[in-house]
PDB file of N, CA and C in Angstrom:
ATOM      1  N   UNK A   1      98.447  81.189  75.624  1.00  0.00           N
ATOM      2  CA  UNK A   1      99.767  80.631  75.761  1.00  0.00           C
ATOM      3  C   UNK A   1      99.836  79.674  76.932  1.00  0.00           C
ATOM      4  N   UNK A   2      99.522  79.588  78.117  1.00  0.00           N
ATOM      5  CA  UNK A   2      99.049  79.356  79.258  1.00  0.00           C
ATOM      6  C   UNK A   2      98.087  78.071  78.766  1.00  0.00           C
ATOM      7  N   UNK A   3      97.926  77.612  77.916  1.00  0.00           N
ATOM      8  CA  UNK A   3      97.064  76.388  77.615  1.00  0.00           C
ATOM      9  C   UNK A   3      98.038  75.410  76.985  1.00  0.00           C
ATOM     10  N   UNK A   4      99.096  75.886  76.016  1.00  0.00           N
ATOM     11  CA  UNK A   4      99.985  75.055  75.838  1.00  0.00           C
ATOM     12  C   UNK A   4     101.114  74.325  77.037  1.00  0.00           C
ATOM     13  N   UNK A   5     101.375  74.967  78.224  1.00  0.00           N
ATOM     14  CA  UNK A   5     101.773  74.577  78.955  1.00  0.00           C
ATOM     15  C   UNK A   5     101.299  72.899  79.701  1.00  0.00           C
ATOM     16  N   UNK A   6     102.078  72.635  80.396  1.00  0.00           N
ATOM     17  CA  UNK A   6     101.827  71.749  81.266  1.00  0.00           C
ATOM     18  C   UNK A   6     101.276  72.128  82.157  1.00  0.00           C
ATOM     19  N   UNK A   7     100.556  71.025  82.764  1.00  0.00           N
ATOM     20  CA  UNK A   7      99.845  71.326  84.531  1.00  0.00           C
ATOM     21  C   UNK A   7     100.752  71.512  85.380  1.00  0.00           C
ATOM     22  N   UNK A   8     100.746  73.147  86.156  1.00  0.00           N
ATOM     23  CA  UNK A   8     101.717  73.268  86.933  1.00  0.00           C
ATOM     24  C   UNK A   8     103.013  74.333  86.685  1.00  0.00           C
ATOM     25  N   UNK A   9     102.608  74.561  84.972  1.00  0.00           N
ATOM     26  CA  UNK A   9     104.053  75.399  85.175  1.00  0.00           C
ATOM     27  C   UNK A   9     103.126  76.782  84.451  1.00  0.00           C
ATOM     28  N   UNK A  10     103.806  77.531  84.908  1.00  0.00           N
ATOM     29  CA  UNK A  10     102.978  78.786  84.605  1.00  0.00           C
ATOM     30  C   UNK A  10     101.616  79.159  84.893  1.00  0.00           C
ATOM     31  N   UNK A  11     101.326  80.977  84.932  1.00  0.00           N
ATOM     32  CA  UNK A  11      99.645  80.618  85.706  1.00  0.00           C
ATOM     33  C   UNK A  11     100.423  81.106  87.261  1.00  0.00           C
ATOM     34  N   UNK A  12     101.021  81.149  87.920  1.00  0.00           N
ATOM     35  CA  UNK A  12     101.125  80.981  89.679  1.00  0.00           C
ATOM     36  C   UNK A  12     101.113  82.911  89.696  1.00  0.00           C
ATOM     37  N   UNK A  13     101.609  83.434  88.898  1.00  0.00           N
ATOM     38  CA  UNK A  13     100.911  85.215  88.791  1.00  0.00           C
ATOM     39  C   UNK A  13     100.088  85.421  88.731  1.00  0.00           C
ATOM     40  N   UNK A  14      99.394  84.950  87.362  1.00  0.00           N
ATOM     41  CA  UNK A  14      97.588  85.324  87.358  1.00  0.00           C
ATOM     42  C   UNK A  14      96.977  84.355  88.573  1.00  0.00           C
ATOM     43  N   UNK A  15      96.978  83.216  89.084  1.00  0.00           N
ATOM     44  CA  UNK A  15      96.368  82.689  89.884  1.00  0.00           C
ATOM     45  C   UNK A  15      96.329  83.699  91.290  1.00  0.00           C
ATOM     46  N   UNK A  16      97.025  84.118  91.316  1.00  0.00           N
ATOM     47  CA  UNK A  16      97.751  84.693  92.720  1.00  0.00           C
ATOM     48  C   UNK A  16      97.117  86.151  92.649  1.00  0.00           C
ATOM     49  N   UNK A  17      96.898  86.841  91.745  1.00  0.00           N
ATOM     50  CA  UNK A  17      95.942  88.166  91.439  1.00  0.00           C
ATOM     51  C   UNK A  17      94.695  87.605  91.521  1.00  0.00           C
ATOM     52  N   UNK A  18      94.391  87.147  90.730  1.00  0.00           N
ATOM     53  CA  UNK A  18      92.683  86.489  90.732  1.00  0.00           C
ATOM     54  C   UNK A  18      92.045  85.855  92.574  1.00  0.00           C
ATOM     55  N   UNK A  19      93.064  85.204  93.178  1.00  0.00           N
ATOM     56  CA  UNK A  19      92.877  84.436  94.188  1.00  0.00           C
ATOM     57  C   UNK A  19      92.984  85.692  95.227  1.00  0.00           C
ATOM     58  N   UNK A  20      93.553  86.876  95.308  1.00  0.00           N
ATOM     59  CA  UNK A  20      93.911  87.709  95.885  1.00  0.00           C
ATOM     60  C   UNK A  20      92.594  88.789  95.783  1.00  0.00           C
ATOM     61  N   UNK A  21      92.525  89.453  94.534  1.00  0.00           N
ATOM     62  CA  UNK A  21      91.555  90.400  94.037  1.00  0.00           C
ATOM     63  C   UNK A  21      90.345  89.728  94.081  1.00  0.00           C
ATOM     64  N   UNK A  22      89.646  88.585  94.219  1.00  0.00           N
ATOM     65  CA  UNK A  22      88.047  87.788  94.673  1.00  0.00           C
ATOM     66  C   UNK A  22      87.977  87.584  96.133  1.00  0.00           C
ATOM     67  N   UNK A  23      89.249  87.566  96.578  1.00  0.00           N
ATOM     68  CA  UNK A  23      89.185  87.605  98.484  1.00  0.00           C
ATOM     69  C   UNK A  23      88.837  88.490  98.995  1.00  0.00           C
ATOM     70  N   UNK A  24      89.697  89.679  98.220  1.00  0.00           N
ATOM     71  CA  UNK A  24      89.425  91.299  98.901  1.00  0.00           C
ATOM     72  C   UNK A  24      88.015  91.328  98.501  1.00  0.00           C
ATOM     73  N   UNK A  25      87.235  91.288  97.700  1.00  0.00           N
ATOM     74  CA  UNK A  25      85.791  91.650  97.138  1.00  0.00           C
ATOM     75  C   UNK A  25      84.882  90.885  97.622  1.00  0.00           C
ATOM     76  N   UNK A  26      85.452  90.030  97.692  1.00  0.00           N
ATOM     77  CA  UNK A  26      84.514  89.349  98.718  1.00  0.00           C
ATOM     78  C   UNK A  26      84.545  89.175 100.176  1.00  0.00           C
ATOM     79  N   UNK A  27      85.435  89.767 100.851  1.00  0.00           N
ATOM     80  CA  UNK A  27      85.703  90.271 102.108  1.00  0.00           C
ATOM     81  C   UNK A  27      84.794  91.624 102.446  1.00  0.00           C
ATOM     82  N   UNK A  28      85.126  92.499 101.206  1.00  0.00           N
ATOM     83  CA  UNK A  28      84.344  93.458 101.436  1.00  0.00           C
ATOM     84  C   UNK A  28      82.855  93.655 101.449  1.00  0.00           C
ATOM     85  N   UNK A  29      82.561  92.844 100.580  1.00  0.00           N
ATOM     86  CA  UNK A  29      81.088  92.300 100.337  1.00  0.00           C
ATOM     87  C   UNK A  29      80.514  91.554 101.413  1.00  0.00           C
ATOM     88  N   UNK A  30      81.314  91.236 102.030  1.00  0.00           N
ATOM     89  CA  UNK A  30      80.726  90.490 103.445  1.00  0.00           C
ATOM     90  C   UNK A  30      80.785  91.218 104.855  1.00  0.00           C
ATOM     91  N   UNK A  31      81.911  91.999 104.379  1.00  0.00           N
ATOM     92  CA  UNK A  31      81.274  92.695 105.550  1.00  0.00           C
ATOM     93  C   UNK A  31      80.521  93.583 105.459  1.00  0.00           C
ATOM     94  N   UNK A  32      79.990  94.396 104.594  1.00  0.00           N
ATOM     95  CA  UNK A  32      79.009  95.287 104.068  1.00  0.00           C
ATOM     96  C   UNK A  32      77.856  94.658 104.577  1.00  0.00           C
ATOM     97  N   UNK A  33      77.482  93.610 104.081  1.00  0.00           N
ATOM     98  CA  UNK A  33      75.828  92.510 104.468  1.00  0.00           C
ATOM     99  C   UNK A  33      76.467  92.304 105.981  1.00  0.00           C
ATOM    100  N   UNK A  34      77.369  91.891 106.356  1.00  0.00           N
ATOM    101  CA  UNK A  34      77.387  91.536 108.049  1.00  0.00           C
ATOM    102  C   UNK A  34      77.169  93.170 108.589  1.00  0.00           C
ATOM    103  N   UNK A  35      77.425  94.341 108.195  1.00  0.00           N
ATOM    104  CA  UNK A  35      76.979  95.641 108.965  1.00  0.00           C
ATOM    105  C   UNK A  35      75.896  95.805 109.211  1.00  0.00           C
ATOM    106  N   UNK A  36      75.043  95.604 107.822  1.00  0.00           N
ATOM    107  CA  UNK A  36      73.406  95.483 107.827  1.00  0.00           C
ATOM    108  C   UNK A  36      72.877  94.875 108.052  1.00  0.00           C
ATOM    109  N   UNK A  37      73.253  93.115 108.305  1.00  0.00           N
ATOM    110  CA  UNK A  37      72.827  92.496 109.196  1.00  0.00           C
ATOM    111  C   UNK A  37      72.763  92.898 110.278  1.00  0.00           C
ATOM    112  N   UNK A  38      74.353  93.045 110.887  1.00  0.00           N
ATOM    113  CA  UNK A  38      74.150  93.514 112.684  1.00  0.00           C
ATOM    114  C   UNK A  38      73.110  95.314 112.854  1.00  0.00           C
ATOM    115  N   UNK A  39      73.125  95.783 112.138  1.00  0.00           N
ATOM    116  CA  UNK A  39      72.246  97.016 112.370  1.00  0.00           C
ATOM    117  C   UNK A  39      70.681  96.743 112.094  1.00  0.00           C
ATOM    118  N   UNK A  40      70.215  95.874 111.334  1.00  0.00           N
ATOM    119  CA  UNK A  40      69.071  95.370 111.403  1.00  0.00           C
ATOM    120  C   UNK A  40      68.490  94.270 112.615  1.00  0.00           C
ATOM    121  N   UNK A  41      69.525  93.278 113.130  1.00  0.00           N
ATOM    122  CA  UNK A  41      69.182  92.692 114.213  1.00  0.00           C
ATOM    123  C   UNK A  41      69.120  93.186 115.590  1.00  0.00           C
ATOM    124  N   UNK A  42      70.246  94.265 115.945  1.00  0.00           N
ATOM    125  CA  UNK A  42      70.341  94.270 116.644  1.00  0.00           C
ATOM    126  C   UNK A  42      69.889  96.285 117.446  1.00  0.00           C
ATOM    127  N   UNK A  43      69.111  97.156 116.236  1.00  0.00           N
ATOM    128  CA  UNK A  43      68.864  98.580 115.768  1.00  0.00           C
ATOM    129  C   UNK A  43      70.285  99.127 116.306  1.00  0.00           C
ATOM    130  N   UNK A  44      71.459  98.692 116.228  1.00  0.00           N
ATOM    131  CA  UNK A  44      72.382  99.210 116.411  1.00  0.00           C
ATOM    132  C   UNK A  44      73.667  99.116 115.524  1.00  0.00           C
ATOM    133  N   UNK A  45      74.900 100.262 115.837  1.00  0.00           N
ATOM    134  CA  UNK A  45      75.872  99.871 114.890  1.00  0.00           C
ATOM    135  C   UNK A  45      76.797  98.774 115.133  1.00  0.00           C
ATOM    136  N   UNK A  46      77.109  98.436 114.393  1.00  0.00           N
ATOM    137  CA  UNK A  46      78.079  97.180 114.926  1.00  0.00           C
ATOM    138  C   UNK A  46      79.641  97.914 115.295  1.00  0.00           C
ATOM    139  N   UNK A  47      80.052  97.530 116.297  1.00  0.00           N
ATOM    140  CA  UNK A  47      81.853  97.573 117.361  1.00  0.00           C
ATOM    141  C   UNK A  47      82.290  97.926 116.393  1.00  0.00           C
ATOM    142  N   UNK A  48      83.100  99.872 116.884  1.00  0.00           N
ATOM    143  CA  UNK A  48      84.052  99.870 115.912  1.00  0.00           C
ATOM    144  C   UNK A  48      85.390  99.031 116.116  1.00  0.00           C
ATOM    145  N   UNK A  49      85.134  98.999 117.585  1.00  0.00           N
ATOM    146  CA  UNK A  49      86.554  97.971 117.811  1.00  0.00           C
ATOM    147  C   UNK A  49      85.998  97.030 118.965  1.00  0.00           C
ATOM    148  N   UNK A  50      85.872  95.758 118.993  1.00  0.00           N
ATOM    149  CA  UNK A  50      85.473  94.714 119.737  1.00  0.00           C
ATOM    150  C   UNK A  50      86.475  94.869 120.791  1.00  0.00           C
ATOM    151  N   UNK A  51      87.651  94.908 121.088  1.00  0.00           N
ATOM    152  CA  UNK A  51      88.742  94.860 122.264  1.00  0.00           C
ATOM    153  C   UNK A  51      88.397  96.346 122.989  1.00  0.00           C
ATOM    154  N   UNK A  52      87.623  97.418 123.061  1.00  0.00           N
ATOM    155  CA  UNK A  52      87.058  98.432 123.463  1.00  0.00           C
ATOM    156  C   UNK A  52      86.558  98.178 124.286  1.00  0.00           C
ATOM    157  N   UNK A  53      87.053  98.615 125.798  1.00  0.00           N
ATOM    158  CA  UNK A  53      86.303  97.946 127.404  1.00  0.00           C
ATOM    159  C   UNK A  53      84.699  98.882 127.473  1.00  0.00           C
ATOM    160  N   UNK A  54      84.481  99.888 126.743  1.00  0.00           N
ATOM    161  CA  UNK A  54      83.311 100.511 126.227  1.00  0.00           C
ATOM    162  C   UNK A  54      82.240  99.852 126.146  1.00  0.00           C
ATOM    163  N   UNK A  55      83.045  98.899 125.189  1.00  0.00           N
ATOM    164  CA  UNK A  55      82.057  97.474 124.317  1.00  0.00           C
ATOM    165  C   UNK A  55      81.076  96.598 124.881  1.00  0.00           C
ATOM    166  N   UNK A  56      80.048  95.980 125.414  1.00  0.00           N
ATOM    167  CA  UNK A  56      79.839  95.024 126.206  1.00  0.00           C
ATOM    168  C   UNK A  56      80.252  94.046 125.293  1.00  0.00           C
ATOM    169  N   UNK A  57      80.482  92.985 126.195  1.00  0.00           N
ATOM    170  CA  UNK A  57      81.260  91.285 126.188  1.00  0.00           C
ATOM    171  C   UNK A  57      80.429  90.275 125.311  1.00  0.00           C
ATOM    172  N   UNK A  58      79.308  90.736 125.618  1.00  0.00           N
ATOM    173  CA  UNK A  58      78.027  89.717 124.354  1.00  0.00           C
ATOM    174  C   UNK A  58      78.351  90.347 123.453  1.00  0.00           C
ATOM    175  N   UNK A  59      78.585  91.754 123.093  1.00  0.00           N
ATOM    176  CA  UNK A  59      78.411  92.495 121.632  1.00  0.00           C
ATOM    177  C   UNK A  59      79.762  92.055 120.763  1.00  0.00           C
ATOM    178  N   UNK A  60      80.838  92.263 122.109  1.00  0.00           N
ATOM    179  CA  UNK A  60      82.104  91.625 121.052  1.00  0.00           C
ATOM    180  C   UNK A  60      82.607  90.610 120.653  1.00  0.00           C
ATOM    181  N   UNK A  61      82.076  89.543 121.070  1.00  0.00           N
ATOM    182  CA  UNK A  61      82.392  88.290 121.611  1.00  0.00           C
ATOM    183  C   UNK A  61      81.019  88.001 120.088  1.00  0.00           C
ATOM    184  N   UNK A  62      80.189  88.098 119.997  1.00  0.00           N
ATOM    185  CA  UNK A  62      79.314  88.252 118.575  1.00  0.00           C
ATOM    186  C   UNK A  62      79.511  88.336 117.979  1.00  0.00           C
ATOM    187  N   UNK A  63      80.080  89.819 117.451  1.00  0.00           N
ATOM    188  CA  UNK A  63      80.291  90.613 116.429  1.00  0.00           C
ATOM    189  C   UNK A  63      81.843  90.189 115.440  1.00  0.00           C
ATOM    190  N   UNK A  64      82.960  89.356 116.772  1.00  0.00           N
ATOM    191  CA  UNK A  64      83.896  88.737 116.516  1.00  0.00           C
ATOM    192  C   UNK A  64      83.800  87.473 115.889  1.00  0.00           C
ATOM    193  N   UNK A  65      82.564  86.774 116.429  1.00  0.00           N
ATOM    194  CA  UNK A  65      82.333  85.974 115.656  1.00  0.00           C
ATOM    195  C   UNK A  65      81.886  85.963 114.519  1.00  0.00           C
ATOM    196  N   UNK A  66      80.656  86.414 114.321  1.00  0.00           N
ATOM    197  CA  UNK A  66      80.001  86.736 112.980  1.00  0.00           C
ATOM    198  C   UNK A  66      80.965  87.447 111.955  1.00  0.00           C
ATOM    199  N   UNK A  67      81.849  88.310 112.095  1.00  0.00           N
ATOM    200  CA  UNK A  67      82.873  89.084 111.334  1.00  0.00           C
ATOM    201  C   UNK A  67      83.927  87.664 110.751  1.00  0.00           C
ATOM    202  N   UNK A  68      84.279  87.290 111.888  1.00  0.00           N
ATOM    203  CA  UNK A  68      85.273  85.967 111.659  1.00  0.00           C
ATOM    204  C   UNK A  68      84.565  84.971 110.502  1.00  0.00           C
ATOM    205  N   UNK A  69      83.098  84.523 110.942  1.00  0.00           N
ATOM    206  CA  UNK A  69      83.074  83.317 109.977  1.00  0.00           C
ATOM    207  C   UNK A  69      82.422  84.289 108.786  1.00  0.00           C
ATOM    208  N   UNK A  70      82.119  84.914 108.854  1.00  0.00           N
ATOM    209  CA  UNK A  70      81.019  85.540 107.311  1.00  0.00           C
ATOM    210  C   UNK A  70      82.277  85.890 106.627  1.00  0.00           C
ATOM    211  N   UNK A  71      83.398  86.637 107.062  1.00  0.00           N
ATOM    212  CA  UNK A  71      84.057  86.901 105.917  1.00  0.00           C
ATOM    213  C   UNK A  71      85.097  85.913 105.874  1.00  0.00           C
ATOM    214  N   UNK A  72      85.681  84.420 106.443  1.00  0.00           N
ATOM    215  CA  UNK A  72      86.014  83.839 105.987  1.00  0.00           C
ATOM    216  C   UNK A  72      85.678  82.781 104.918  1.00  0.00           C
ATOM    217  N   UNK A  73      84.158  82.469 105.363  1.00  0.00           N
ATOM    218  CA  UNK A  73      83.179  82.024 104.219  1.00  0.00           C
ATOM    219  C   UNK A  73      83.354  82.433 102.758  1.00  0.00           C
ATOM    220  N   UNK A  74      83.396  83.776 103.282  1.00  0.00           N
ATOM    221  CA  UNK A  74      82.926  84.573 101.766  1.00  0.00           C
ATOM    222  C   UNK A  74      84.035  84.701 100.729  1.00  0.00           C
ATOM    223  N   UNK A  75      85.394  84.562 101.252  1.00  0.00           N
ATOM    224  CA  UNK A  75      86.882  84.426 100.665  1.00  0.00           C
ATOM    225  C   UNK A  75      86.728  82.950 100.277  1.00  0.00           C
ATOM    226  N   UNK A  76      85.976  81.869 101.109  1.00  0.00           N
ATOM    227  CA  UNK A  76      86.888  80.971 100.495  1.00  0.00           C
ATOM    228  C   UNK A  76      85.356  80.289  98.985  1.00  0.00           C
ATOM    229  N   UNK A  77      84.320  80.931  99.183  1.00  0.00           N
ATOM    230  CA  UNK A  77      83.770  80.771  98.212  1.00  0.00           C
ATOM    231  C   UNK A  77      83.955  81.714  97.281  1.00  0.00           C
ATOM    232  N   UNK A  78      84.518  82.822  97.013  1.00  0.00           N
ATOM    233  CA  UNK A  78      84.763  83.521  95.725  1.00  0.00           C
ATOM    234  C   UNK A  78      86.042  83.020  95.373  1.00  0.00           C
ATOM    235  N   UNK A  79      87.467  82.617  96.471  1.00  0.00           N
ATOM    236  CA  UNK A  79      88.533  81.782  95.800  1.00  0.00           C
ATOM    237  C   UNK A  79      87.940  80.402  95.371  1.00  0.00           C
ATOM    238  N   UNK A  80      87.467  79.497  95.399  1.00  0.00           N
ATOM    239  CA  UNK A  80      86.798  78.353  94.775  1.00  0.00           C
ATOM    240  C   UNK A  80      86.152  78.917  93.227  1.00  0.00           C
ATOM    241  N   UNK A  81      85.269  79.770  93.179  1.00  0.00           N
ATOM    242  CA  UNK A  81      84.669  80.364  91.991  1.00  0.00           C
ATOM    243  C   UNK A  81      85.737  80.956  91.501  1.00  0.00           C
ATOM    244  N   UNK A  82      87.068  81.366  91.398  1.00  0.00           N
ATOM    245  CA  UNK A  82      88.226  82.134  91.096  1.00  0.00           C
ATOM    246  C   UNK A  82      88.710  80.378  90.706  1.00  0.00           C
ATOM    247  N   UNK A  83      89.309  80.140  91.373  1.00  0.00           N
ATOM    248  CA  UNK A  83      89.944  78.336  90.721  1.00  0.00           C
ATOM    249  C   UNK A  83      89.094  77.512  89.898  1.00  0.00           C
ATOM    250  N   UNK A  84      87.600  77.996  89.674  1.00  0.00           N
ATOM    251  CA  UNK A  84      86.759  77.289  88.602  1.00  0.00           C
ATOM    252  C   UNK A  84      87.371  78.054  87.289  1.00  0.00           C
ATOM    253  N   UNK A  85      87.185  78.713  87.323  1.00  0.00           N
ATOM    254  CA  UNK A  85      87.086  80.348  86.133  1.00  0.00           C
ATOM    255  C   UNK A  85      88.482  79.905  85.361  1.00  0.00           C
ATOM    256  N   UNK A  86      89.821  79.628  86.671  1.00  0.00           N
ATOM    257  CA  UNK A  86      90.892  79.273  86.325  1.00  0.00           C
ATOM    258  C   UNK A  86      91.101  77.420  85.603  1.00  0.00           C
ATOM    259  N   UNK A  87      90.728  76.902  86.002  1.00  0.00           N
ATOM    260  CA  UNK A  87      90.534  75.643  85.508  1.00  0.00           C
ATOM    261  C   UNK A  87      89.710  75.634  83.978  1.00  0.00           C
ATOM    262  N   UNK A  88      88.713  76.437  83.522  1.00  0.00           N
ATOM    263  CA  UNK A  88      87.782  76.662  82.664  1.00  0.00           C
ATOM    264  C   UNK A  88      88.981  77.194  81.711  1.00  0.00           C
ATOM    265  N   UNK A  89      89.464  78.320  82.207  1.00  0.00           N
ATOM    266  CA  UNK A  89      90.835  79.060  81.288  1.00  0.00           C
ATOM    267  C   UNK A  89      91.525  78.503  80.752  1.00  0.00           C
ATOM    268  N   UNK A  90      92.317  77.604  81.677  1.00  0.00           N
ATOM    269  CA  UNK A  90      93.940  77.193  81.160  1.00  0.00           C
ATOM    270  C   UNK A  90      93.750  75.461  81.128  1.00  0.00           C
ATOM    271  N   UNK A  91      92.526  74.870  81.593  1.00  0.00           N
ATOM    272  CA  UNK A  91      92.405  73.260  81.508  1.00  0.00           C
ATOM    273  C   UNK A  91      93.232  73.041  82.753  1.00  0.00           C
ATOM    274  N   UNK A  92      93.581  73.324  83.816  1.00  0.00           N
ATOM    275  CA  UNK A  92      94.384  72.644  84.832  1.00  0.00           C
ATOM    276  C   UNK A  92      93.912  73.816  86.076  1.00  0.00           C
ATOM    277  N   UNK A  93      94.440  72.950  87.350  1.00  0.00           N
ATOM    278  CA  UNK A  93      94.489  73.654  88.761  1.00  0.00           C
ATOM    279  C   UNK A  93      95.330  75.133  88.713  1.00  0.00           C
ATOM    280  N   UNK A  94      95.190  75.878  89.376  1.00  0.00           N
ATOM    281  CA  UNK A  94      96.500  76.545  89.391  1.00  0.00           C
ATOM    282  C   UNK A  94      97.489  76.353  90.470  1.00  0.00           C
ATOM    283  N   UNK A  95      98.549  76.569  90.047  1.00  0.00           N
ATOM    284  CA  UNK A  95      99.352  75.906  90.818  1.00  0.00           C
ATOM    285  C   UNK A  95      99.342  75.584  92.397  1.00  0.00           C
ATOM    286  N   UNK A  96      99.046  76.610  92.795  1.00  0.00           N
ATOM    287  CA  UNK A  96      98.824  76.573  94.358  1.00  0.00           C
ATOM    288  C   UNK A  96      97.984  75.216  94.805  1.00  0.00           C
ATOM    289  N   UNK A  97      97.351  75.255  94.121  1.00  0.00           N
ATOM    290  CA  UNK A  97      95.679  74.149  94.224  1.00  0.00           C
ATOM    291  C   UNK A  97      96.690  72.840  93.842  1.00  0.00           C
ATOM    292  N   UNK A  98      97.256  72.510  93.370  1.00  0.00           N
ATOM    293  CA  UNK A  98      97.757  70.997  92.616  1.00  0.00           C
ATOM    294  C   UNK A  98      98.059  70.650  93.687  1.00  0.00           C
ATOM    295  N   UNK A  99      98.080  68.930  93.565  1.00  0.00           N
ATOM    296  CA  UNK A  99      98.420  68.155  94.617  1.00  0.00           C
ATOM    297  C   UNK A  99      99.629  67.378  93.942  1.00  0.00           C
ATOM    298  N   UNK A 100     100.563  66.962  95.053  1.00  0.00           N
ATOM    299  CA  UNK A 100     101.198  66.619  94.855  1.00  0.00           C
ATOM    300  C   UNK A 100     101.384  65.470  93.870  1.00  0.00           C
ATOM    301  N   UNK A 101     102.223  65.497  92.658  1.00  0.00           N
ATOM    302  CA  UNK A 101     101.876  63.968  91.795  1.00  0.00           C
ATOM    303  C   UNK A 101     100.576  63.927  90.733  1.00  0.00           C
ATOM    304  N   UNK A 102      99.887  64.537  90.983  1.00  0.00           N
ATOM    305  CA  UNK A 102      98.736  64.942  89.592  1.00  0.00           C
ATOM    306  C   UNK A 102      98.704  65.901  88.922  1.00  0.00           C
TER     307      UNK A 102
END
């Protein structure tokens, strides 16, 4: 039904589950490989909490990073593969994705 439509109208529910449910999984998936990364590099566990004065300052100041970009990476390449899947589906962007005027 969603194919007879126009670009833009309908689709912003399922886009919004799909774009939502590939973030979480792939959030989780990244940080799973970033645990075993940091426990393989470093024979230790990785910060249960980086703001922990416990913590040393290299470990959190690391671990904040690597956490930060691996699982933002990893959201915005399973939402890209989520807006292919969606484009393949319905022939158009989903809404969120459209630019203004096309």
């Amino acid at each position: 039904m969603a194919k007879n439509k126009a670009p833009g109208q309908g689709g912003a529910k399922v886009w919004s589950a799909m774009s939502l449910v590939s973030a979480l999984g792939a959030a989780a998936v990244a940080r799973k490989a970033l645990n075993t990364g940091w426990k393989t590099a470093t024979k230790r566990n990785p910060p249960d909490n980086p703001a922990d004065p416990d913590v040393e300052m290299w470990e959190a100041v690391s671990w904040a990073m690597a956490t930060g970009a691996g699982v933002a990476l990893a959201r915005m390449i399973a939402q890209r593969r989520a807006a292919e899947y969606f484009v393949k589906s319905t022939g158009h962007l989903p809404p969120a994705l459209q630019k203004d005027g096309k």
